[in-house]
Protein backbone atom coordinates (compact mmCIF):
# COMPACT_ATOMS: atom_id res chain seq x y z
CA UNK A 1 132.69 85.50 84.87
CA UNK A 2 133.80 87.76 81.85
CA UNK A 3 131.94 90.99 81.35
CA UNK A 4 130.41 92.08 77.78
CA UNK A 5 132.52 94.60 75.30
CA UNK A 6 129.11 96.72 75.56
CA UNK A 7 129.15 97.21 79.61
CA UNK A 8 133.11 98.60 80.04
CA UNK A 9 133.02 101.84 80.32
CA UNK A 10 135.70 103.78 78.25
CA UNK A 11 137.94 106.56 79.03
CA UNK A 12 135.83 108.63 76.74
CA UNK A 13 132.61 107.57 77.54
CA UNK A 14 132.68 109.01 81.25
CA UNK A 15 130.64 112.56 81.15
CA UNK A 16 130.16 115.46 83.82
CA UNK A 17 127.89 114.58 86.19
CA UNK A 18 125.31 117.79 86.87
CA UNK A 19 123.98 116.80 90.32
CA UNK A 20 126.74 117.10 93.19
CA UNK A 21 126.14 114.87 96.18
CA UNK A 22 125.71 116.65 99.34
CA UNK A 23 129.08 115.53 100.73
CA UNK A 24 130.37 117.48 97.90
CA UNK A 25 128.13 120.53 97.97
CA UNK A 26 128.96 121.09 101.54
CA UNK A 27 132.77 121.12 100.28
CA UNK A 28 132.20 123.38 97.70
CA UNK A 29 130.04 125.48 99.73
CA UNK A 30 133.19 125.68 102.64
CA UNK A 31 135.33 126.87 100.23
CA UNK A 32 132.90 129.70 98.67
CA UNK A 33 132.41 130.90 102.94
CA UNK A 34 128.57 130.42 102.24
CA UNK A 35 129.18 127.04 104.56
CA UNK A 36 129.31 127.15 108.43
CA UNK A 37 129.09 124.14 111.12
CA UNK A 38 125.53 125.99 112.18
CA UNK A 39 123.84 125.84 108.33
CA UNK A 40 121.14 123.61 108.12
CA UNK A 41 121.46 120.69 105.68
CA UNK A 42 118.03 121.13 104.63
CA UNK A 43 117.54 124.41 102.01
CA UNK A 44 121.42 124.36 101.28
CA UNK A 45 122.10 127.06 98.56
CA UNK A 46 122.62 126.01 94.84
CA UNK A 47 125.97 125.39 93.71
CA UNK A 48 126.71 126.10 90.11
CA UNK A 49 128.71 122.39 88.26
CA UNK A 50 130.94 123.97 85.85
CA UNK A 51 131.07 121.69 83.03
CA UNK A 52 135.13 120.73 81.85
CA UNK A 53 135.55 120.68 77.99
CA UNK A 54 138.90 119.27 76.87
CA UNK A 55 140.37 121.06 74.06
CA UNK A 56 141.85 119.31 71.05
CA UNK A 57 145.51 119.55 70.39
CA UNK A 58 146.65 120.96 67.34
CA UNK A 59 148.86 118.92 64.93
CA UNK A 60 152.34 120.65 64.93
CA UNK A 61 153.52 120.28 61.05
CA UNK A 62 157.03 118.69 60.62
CA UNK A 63 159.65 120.47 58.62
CA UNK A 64 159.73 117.63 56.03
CA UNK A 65 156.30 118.33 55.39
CA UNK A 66 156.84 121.96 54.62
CA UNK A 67 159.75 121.10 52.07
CA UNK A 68 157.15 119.10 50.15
């Protein structure tokens, strides 16, 4: 069964996610030190998602361009 142009998911589509799982709070907590084997799970502290922002490349001019 084919899926619909609508449902695939493009490389640009895919955004930052703002909720970490705990899996990956407890990583990101070990490598802060706020994470030891004796923490409880419940009340874990906050960890901040930095969002990623891709920065657009600048168009480098060619020389025949410049003669013009």
């Amino acid at each position: 069964m084919t899926m619909d142009k609508s449902l695939k998911v493009q490389a640009g589509a895919i955004k930052s996610r703002n909720v970490l799982t705990r899996a990956e709070r407890i990583s990101r907590l070990q490598e802060l030190d706020k994470w030891t084997e004796d923490s409880a799970v419940v009340g874990m502290a906050k960890v901040r998602v930095q969002k990623v922002s891709l920065k657009k490349k600048k168009k480098v001019k060619k020389e025949d361009d410049k003669k013009k």
